[in-house]
C-alpha atoms as a PDB file:
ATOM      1  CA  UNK A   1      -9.118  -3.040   2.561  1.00  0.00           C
ATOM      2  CA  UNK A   2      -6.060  -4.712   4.071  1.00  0.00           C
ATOM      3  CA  UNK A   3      -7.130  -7.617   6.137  1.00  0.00           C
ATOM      4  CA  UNK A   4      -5.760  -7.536   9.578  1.00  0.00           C
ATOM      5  CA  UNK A   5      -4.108 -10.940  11.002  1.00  0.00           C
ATOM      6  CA  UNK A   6      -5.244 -12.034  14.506  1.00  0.00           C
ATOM      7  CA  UNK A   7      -2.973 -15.097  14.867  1.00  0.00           C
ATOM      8  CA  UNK A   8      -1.992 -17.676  11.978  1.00  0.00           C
ATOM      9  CA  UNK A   9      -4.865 -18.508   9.496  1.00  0.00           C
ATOM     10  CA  UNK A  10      -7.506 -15.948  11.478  1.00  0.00           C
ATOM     11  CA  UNK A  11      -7.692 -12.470   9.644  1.00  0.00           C
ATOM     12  CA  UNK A  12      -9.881 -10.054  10.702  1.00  0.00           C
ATOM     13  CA  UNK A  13     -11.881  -7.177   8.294  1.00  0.00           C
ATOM     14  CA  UNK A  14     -13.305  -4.252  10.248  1.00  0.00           C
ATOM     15  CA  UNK A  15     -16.561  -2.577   8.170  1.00  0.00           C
ATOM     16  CA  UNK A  16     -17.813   0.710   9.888  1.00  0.00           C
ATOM     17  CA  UNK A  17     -20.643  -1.445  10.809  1.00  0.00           C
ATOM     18  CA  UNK A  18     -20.233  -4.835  11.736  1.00  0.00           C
ATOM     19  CA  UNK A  19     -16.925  -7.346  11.175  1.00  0.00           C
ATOM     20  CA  UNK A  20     -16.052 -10.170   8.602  1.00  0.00           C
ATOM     21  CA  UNK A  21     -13.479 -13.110   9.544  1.00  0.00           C
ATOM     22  CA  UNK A  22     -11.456 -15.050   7.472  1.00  0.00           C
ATOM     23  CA  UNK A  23     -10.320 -18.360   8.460  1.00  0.00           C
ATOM     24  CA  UNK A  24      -7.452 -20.172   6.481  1.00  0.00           C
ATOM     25  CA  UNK A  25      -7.073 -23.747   6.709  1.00  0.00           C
ATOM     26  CA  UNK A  26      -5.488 -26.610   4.929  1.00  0.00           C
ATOM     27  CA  UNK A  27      -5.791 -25.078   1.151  1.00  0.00           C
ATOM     28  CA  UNK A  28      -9.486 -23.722   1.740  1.00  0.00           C
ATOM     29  CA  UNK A  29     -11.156 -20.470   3.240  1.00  0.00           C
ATOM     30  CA  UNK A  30     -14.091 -19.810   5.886  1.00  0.00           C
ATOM     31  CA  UNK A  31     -15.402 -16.671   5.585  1.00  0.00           C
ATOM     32  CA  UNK A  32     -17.396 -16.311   8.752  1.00  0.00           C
ATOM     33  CA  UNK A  33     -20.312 -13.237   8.249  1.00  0.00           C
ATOM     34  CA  UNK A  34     -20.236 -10.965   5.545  1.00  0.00           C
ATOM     35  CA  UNK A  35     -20.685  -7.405   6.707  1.00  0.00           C
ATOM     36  CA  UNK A  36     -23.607  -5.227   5.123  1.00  0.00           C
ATOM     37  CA  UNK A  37     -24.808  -5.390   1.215  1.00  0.00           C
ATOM     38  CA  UNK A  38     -22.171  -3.771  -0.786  1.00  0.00           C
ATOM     39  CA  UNK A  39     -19.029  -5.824   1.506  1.00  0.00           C
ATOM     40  CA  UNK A  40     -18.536  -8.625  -1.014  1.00  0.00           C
ATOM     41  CA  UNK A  41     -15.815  -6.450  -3.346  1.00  0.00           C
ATOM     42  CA  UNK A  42     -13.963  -5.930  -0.054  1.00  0.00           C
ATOM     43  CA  UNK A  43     -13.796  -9.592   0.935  1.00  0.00           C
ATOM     44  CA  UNK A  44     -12.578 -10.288  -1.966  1.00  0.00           C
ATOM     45  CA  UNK A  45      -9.960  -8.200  -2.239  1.00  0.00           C
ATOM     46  CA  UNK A  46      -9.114  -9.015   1.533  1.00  0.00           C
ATOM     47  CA  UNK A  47      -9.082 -13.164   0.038  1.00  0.00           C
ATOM     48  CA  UNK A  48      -6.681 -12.457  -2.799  1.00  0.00           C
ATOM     49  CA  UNK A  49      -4.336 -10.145  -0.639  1.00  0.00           C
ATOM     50  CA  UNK A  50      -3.397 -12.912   1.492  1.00  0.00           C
ATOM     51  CA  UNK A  51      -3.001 -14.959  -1.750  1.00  0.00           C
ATOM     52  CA  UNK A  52      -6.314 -17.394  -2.503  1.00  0.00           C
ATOM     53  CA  UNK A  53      -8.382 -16.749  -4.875  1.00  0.00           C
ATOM     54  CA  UNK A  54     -12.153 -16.746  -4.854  1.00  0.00           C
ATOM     55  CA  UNK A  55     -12.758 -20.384  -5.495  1.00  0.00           C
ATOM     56  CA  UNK A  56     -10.973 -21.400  -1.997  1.00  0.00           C
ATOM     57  CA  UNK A  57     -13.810 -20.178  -0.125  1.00  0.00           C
ATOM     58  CA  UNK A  58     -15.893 -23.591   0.675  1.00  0.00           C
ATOM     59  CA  UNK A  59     -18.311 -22.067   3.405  1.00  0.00           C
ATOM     60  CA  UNK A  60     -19.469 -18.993   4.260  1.00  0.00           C
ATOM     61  CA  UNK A  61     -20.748 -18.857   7.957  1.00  0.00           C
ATOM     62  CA  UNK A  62     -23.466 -16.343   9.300  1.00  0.00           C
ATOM     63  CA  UNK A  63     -23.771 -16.234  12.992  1.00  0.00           C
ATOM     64  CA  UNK A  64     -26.928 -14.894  12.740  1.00  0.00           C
ATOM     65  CA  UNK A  65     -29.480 -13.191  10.388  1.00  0.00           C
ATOM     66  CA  UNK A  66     -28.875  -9.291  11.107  1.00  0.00           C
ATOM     67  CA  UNK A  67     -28.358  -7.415   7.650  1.00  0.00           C
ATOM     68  CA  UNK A  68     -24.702  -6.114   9.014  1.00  0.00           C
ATOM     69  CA  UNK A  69     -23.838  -9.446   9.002  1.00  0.00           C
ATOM     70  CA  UNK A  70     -25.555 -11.539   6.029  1.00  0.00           C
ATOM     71  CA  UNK A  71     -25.424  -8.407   3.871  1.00  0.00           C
ATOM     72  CA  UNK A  72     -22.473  -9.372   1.583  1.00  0.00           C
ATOM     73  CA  UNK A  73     -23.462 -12.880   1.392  1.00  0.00           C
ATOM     74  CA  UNK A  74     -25.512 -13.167  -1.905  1.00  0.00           C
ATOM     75  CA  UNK A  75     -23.375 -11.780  -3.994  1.00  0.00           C
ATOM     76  CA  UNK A  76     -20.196 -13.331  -2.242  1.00  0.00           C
ATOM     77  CA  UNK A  77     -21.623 -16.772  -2.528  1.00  0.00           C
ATOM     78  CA  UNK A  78     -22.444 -16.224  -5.993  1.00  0.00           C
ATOM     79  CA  UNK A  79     -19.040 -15.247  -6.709  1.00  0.00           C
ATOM     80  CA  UNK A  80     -17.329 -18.006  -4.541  1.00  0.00           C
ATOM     81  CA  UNK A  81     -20.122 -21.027  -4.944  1.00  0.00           C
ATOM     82  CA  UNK A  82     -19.613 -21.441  -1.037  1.00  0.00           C
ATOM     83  CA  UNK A  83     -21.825 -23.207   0.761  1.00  0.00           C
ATOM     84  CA  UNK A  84     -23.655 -21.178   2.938  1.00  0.00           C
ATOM     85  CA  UNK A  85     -24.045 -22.121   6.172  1.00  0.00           C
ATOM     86  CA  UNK A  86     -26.424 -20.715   9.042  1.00  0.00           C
ATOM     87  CA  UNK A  87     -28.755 -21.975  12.059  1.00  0.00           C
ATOM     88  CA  UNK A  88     -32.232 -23.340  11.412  1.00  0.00           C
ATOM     89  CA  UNK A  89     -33.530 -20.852  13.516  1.00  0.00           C
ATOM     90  CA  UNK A  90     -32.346 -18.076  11.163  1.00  0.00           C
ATOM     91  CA  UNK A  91     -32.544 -19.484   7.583  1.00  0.00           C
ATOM     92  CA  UNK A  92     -36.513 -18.166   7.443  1.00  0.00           C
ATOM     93  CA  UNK A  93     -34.939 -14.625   7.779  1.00  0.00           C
ATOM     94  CA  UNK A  94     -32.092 -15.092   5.787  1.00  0.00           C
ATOM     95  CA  UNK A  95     -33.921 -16.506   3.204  1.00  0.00           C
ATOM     96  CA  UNK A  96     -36.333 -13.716   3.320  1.00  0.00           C
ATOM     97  CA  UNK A  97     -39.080 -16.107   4.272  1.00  0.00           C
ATOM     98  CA  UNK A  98     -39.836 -14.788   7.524  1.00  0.00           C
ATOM     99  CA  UNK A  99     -39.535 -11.109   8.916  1.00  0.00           C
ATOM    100  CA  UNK A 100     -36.687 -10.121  11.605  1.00  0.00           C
ATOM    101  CA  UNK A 101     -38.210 -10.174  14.818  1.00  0.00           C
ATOM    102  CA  UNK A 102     -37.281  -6.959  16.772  1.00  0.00           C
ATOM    103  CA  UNK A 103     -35.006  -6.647  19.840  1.00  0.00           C
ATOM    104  CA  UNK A 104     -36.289  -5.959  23.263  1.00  0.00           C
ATOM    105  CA  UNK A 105     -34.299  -2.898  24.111  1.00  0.00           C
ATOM    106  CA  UNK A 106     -32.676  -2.095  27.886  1.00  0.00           C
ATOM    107  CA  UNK A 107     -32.961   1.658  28.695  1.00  0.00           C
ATOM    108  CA  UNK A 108     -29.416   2.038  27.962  1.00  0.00           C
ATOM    109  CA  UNK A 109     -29.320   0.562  24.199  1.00  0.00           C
ATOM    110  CA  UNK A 110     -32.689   2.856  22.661  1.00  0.00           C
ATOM    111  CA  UNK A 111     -29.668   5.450  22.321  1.00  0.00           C
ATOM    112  CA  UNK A 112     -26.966   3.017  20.403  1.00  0.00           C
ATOM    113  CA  UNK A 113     -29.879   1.296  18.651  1.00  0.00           C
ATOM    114  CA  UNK A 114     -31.158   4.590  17.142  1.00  0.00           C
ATOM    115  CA  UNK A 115     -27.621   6.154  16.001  1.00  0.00           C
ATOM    116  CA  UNK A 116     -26.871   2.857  14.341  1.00  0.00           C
ATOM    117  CA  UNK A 117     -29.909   1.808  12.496  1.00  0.00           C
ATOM    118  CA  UNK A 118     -30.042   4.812   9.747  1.00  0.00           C
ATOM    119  CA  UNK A 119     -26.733   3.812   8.569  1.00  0.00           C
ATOM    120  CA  UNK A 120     -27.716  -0.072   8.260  1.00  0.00           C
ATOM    121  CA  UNK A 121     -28.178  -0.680   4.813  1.00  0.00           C
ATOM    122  CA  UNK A 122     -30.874  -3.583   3.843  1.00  0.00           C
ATOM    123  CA  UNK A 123     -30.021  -6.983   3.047  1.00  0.00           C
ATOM    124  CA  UNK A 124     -31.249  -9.333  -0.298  1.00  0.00           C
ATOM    125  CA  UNK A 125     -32.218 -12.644   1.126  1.00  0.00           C
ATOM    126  CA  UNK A 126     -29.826 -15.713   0.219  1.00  0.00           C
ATOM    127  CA  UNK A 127     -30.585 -18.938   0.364  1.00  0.00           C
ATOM    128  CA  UNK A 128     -29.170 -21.013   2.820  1.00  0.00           C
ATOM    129  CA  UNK A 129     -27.365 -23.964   1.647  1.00  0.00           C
ATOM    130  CA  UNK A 130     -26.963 -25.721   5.130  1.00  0.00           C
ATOM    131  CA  UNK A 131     -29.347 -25.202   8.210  1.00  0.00           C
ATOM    132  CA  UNK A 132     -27.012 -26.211  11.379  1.00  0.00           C
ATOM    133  CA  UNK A 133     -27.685 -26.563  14.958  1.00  0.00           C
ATOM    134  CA  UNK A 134     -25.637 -27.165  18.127  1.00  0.00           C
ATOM    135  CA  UNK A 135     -22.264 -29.467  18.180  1.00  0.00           C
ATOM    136  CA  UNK A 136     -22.550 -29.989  14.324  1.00  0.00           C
ATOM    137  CA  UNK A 137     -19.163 -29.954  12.872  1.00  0.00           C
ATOM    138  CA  UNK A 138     -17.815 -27.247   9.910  1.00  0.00           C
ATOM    139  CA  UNK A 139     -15.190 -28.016   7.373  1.00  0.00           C
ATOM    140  CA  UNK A 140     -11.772 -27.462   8.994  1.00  0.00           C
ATOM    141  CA  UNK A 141     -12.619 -28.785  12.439  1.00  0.00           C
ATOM    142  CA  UNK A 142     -15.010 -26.371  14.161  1.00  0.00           C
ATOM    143  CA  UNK A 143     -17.907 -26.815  15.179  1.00  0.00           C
ATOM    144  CA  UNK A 144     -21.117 -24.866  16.004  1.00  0.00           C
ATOM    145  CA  UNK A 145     -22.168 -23.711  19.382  1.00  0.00           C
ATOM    146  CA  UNK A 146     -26.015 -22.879  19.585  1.00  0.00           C
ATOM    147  CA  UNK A 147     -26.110 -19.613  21.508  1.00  0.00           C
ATOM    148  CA  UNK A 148     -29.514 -18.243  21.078  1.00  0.00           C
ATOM    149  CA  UNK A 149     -30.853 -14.914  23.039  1.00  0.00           C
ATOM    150  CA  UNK A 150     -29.588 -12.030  20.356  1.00  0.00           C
ATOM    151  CA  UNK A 151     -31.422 -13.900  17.505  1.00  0.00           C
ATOM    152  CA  UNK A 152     -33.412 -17.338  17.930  1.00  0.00           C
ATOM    153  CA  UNK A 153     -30.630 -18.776  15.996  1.00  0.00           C
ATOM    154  CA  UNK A 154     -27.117 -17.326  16.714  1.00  0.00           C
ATOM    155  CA  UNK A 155     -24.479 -19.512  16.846  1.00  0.00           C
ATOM    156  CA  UNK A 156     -20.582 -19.371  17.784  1.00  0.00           C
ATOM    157  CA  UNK A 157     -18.187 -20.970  15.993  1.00  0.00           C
ATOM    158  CA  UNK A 158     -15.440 -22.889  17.719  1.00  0.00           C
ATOM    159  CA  UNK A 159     -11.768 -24.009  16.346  1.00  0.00           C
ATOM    160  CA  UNK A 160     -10.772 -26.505  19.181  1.00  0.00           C
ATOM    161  CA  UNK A 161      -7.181 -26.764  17.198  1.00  0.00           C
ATOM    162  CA  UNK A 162      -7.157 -23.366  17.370  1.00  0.00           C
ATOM    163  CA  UNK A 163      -8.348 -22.684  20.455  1.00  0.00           C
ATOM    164  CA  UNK A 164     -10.298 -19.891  19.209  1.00  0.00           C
ATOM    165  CA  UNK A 165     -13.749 -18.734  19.279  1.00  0.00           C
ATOM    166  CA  UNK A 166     -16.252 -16.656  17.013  1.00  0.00           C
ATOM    167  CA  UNK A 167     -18.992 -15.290  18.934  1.00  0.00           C
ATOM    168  CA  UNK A 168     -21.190 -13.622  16.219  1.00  0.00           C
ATOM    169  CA  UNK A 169     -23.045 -10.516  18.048  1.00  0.00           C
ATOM    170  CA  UNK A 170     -23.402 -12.702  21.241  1.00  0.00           C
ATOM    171  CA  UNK A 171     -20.527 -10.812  23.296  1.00  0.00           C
ATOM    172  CA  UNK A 172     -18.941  -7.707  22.055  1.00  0.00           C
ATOM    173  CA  UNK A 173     -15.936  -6.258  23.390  1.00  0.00           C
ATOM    174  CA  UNK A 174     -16.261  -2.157  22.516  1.00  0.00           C
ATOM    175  CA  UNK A 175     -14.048  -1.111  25.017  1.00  0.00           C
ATOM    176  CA  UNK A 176     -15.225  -3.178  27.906  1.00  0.00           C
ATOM    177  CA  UNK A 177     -15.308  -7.011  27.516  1.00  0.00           C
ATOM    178  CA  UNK A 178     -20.172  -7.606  27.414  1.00  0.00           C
ATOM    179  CA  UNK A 179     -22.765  -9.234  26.533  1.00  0.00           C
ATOM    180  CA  UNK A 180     -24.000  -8.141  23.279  1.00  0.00           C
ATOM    181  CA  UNK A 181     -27.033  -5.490  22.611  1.00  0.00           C
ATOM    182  CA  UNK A 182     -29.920  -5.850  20.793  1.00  0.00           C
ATOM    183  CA  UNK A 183     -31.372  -8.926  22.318  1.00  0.00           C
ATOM    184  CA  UNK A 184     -34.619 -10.812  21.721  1.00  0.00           C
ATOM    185  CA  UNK A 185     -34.100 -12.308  24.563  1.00  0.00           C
ATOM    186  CA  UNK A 186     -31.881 -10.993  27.054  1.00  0.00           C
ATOM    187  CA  UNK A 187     -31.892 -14.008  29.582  1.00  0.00           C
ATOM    188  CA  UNK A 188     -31.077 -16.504  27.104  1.00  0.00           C
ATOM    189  CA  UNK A 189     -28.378 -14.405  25.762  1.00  0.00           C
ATOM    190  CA  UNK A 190     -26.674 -14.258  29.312  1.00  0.00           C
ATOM    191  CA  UNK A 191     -27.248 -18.260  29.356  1.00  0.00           C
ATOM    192  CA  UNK A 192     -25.280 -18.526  25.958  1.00  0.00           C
ATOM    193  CA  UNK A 193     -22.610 -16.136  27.534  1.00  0.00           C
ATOM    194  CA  UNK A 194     -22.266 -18.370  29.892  1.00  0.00           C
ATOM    195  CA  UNK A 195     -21.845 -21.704  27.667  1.00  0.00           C
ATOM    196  CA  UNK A 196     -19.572 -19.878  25.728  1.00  0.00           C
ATOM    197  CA  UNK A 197     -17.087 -19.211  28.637  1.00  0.00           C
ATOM    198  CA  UNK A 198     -17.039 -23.081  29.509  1.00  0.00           C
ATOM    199  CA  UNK A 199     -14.670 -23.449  26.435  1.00  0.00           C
ATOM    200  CA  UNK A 200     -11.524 -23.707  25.969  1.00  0.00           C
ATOM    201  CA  UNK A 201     -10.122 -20.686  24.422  1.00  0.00           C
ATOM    202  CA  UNK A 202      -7.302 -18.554  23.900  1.00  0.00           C
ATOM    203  CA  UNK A 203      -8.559 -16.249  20.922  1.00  0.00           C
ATOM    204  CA  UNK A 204     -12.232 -14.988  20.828  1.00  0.00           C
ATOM    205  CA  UNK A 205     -13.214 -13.101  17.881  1.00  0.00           C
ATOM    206  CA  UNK A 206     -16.349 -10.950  18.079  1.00  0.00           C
ATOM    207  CA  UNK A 207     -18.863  -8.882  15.531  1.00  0.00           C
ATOM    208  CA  UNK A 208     -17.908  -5.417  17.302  1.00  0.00           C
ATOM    209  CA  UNK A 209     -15.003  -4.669  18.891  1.00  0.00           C
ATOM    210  CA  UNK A 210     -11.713  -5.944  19.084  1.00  0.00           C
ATOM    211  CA  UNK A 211     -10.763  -9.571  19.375  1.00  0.00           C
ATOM    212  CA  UNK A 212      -8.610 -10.873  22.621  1.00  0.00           C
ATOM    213  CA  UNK A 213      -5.741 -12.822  21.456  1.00  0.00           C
ATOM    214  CA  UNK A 214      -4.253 -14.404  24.382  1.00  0.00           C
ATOM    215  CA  UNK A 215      -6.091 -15.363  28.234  1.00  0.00           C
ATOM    216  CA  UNK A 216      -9.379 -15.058  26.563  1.00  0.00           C
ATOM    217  CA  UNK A 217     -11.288 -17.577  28.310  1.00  0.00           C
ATOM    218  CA  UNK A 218     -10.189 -15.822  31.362  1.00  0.00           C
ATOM    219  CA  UNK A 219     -12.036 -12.738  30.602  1.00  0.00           C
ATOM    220  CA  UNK A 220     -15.099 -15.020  28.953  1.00  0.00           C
ATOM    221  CA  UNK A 221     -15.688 -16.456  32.584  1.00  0.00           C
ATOM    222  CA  UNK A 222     -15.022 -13.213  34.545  1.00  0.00           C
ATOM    223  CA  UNK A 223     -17.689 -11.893  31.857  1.00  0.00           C
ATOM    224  CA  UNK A 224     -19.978 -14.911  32.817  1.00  0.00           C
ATOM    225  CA  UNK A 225     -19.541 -14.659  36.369  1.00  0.00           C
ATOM    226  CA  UNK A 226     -20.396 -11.035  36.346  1.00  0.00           C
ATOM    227  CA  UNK A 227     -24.045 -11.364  34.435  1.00  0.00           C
END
């Protein structure tokens, strides 16, 4: 799989399920979520196409604990010996300590939820080398942004330098610019859609759909003002 640039250092790979970033900066890599189990070969491949090489990978971030995201992660981190990174909230599920809790389910999503889950594979638990919470600082200059409501412990990952944003599953932008399905708690997640759109940002980089390079806080607040 040929990794798709966004803008310099940001490169995008698109699963059929689900999205992994890659992050290039100084002479290290941030892979930020992992895709479903059976992603890490393509990762790889994606890392040594743009020339680095396994070992430059120093943190692997997962937004959140779904298995589309944290799939690829235990065998990628054994392969890389990344830290992996994820919110408190989350590490019990990642780790496999703890069971998912389910999403609360609008009308409209029972149909999306039900032609996506058969073709979600399961995840191995991983262990999580770094719990994080909000405004603690990454490697590279970003920093998290606690943005609970689609798990208890999603998080967004801003690059101030950058001026771009990773949003996890928290917005999704599959053909229309929204707030992400599949929420445990739907009023929270429109409260972290909202804190989200109070950055700065040019670039926003989502788990579905495709990323806005260019005026993206713009459509993050007109988002925000809409919920």
């Amino acid at each position: 799989m040929e990794p798709q640039r966004i803008v310099d250092g940001i490169y995008l790979l698109p699963f059929e399920i689900g999205q992994v970033y890659l992050w290039e900066w100084a002479e290290n890599l941030t892979v930020i979520d992992t895709g479903m189990a059976g992603s890490a070969d393509a990762i790889l491949a994606a890392i040594e196409s743009i020339g680095r090489r396994p070992e430059d990978v120093r943190e692997i971030v997962l937004t959140h604990s779904h298995v589309d995201h944290r799939g690829g992660a235990p065998e990628l981190a054994r392969r890389t010996g990344a830290t992996v990174i994820a919110h408190r909230a989350d590490a019990p599920v990642i780790e496999g300590r703890a069971p998912e809790p389910p999403p609360l389910l609008m009308d409209f999503e029972r149909p999306i939820f039900e032609t996506v889950m058969p073709k979600v594979l399961p995840a191995k638990p991983v262990r999580v080398d770094r719990e994080v919470d909000d405004g603690d600082a990454l490697a590279g200059g970003a920093t998290v942004v606690g943005v609970p409501g689609h798990t208890a412990g999603s998080i967004a990952i801003h690059i101030p330098a950058l001026r771009a944003l990773f949003s996890g599953d928290t917005l999704a932008n599959v053909g229309t610019l929204m707030l992400g399905v599949f929420n445990v708690d739907r009023a929270e997640a429109i409260r972290s859609a909202k804190k989200q759109a109070e950055l700065d940002v040019d670039v926003a980089c989502f788990g579905h759909g495709d990323p806005i390079v260019g005026g993206a806080g713009l459509r993050l607040r007109a988002l925000a003002a809409s919920l």
